[in-house]
Protein backbone atom coordinates (compact mmCIF):
# COMPACT_ATOMS: atom_id res chain seq x y z
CA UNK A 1 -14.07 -38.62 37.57
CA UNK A 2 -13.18 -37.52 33.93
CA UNK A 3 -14.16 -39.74 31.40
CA UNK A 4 -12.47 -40.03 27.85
CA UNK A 5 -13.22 -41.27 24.74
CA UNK A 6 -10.29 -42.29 22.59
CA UNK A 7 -10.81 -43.06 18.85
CA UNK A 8 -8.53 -44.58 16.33
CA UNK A 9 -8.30 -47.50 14.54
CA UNK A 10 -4.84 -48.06 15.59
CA UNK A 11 -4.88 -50.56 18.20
CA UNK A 12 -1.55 -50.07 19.82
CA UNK A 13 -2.03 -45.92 19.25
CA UNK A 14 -5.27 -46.22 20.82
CA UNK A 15 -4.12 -48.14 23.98
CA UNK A 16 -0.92 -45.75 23.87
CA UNK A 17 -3.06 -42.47 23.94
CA UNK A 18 -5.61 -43.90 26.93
CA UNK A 19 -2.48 -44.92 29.00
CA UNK A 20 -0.69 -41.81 28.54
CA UNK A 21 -4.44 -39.79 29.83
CA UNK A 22 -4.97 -42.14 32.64
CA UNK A 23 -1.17 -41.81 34.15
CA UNK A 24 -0.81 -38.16 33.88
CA UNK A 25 -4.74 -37.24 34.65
CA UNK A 26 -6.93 -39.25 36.55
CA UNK A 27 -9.87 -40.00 34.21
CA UNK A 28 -11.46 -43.19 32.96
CA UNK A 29 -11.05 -44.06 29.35
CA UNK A 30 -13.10 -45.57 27.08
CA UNK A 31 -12.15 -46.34 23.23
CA UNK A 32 -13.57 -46.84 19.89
CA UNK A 33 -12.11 -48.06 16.21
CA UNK A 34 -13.19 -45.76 14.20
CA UNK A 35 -16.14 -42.64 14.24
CA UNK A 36 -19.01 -44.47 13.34
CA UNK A 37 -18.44 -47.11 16.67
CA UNK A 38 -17.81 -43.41 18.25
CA UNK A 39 -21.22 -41.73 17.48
CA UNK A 40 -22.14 -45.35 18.71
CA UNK A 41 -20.60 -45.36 22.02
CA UNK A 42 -21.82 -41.56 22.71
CA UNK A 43 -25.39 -42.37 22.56
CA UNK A 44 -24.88 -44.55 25.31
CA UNK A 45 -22.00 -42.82 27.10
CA UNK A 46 -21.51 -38.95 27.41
CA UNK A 47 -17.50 -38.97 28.23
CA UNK A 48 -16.51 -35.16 28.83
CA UNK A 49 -13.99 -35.53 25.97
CA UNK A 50 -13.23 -37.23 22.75
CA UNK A 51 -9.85 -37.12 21.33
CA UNK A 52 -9.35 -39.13 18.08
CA UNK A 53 -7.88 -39.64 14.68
CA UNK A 54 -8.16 -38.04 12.08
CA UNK A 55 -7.16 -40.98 9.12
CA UNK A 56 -9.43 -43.68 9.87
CA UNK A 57 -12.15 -45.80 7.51
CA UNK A 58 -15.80 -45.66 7.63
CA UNK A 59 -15.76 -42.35 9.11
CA UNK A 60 -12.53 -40.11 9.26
CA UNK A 61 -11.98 -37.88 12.45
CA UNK A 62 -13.11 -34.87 10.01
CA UNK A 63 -16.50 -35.99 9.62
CA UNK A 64 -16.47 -37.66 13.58
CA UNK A 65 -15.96 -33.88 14.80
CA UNK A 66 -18.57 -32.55 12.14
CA UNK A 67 -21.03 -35.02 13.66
CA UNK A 68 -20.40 -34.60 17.33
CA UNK A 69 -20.59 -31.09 17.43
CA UNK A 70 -23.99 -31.48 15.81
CA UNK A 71 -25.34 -34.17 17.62
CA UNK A 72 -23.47 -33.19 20.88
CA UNK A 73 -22.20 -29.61 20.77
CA UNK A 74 -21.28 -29.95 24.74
CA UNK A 75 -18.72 -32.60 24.45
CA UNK A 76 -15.54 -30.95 23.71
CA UNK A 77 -13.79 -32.77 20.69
């Protein structure tokens, strides 16, 4: 099964985006405030995609997509 990792720091637009994936695909989600709880979560989990944010604090989705495609250039972002 697909897995997905959704990042934003938007709780209601982060629960809105998984639901959305999991009706109309049929994937797993998984979800993370902001980039830096991202990088987090991918050192433990490898989800096959990572859709987030791009206005968030700590680390904006800018830098999260600078840092996963260095740190994991096969997970599509």
């Amino acid at each position: 099964m697909t897995s997905i990792l959704v990042v934003d720091d938007s709780a209601v637009d982060r629960r809105l985006v998984g639901e959305l994936l999991e009706r109309r695909f049929e994937c797993s989600v998984d979800y993370a405030v902001n980039g830096l709880e991202a990088m987090a979560r991918l050192k433990d989990v490898a989800p096959d995609l990572v859709v987030t944010d791009l206005t968030m604090p700590e680390m904006n989705g800018l830098e999260l997509v600078t840092a996963v495609r260095k740190h994991f250039p096969a997970i599509p972002i």
